[in-house]
C-alpha atoms as a PDB file:
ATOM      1  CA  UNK A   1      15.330  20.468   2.218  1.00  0.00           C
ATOM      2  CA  UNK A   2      16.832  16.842   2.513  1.00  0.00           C
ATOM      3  CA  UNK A   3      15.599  14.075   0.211  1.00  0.00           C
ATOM      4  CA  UNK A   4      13.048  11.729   1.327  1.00  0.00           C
ATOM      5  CA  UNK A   5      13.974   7.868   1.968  1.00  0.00           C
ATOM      6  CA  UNK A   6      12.440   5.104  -0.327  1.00  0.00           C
ATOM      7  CA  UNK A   7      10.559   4.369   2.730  1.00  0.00           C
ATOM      8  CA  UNK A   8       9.398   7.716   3.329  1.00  0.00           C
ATOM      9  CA  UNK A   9       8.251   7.757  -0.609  1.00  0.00           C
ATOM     10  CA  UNK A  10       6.346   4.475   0.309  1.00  0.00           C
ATOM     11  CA  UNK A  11       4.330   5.760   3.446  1.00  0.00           C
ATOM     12  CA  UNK A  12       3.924   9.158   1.726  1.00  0.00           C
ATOM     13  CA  UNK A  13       1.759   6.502  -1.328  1.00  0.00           C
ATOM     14  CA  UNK A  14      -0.138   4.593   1.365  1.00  0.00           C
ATOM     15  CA  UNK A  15      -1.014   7.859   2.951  1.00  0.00           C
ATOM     16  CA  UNK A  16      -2.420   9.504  -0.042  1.00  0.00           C
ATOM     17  CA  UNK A  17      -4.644   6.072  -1.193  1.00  0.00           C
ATOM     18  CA  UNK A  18      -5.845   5.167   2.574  1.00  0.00           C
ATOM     19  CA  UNK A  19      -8.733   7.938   2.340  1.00  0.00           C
ATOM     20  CA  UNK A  20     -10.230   5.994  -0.563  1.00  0.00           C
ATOM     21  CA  UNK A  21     -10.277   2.771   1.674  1.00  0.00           C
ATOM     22  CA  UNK A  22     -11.509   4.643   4.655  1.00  0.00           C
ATOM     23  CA  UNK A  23     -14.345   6.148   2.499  1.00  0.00           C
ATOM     24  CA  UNK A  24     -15.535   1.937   2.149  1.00  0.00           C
ATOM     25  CA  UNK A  25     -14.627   1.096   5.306  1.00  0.00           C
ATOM     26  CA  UNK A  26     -11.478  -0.557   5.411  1.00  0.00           C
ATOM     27  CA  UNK A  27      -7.588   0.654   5.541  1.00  0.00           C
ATOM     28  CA  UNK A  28      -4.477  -0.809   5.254  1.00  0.00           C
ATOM     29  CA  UNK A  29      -0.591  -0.137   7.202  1.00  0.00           C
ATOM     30  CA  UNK A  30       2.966  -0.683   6.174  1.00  0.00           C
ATOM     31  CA  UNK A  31       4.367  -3.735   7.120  1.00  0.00           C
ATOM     32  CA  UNK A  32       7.531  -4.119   5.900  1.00  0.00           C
ATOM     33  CA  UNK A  33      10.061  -2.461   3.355  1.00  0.00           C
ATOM     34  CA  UNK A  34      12.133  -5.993   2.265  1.00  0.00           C
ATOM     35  CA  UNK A  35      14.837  -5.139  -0.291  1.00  0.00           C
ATOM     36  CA  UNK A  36      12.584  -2.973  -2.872  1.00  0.00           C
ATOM     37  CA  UNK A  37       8.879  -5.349  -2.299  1.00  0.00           C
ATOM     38  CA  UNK A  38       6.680  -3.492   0.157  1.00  0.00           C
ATOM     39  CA  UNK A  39       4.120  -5.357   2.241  1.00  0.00           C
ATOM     40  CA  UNK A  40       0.812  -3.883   3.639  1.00  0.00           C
ATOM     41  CA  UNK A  41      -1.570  -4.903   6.257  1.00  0.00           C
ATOM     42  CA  UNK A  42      -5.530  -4.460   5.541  1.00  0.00           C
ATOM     43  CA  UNK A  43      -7.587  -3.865   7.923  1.00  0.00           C
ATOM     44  CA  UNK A  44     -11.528  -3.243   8.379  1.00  0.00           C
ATOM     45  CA  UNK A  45     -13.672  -3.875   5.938  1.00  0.00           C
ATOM     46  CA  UNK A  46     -10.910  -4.747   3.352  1.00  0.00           C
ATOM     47  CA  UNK A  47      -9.631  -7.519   5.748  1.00  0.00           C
ATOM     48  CA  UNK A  48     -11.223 -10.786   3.676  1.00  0.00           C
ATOM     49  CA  UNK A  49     -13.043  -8.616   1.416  1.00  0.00           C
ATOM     50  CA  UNK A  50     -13.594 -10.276  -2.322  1.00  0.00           C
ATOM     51  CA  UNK A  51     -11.996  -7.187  -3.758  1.00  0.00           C
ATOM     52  CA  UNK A  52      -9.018  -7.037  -1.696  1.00  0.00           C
ATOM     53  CA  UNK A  53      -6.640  -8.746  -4.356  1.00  0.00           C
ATOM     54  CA  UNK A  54      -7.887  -6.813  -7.077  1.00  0.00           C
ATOM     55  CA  UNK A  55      -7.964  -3.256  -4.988  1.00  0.00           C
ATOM     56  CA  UNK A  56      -3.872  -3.781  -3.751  1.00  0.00           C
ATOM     57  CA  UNK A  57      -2.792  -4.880  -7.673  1.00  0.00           C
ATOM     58  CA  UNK A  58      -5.115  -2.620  -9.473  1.00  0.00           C
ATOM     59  CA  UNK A  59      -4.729   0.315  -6.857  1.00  0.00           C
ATOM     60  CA  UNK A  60      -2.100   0.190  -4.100  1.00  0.00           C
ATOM     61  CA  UNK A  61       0.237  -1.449  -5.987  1.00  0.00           C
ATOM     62  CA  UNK A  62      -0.240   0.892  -9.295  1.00  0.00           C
ATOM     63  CA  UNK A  63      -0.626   4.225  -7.274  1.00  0.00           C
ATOM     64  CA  UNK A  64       2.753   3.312  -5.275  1.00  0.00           C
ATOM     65  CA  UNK A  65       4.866   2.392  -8.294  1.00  0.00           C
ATOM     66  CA  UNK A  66       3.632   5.242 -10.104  1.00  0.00           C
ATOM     67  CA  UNK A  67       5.319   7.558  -8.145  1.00  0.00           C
ATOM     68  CA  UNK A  68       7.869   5.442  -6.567  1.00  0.00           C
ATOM     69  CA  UNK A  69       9.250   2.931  -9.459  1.00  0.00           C
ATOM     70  CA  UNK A  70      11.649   1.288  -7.553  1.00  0.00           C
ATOM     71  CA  UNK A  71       9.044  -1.009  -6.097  1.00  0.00           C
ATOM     72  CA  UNK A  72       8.882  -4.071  -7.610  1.00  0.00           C
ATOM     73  CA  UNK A  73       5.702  -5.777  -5.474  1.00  0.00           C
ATOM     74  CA  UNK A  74       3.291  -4.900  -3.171  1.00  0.00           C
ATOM     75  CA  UNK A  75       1.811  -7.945  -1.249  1.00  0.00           C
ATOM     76  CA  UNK A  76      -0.701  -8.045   1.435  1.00  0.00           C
ATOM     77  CA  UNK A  77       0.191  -9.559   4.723  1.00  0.00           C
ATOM     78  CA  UNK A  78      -1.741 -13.141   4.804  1.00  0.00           C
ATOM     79  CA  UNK A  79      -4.096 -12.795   8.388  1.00  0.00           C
END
């Protein structure tokens, strides 16, 4: 079996976490993979949601460089 790539590790992350924004309405995509910062797109409900900053730091972000430490920032993609 073959190693997966960083971004594979990445979309792997987002994958596991989107059901918990699905469950409240909202979801989010991979953007882009630049040098070792990964940026997401949210969509639905978590598109100008309050929480939104605090969900991507405090859970995206933390989930994804728990497994994958490389990463040194997630952003969100400004709308």
């Amino acid at each position: 079996m073959s190693e997966q790539t960083f971004e594979d590790k990445i979309k792997e992350c987002i994958e596991e976490i989107r059901p918990m924004l699905q469950a409240d309405g909202g979801d989010c995509e991979l953007v882009s993979i630049e040098d070792k910062k990964v940026m997401i797109r949210f969509k639905g409900a978590c598109q100008g949601c309050p929480g939104a900053a605090m969900t991507l730091k405090m859970g995206i972000e933390r989930h994804i460089r728990s497994k994958v430490p490389d990463v040194t920032e997630v952003c969100a993609e400004s709308m």
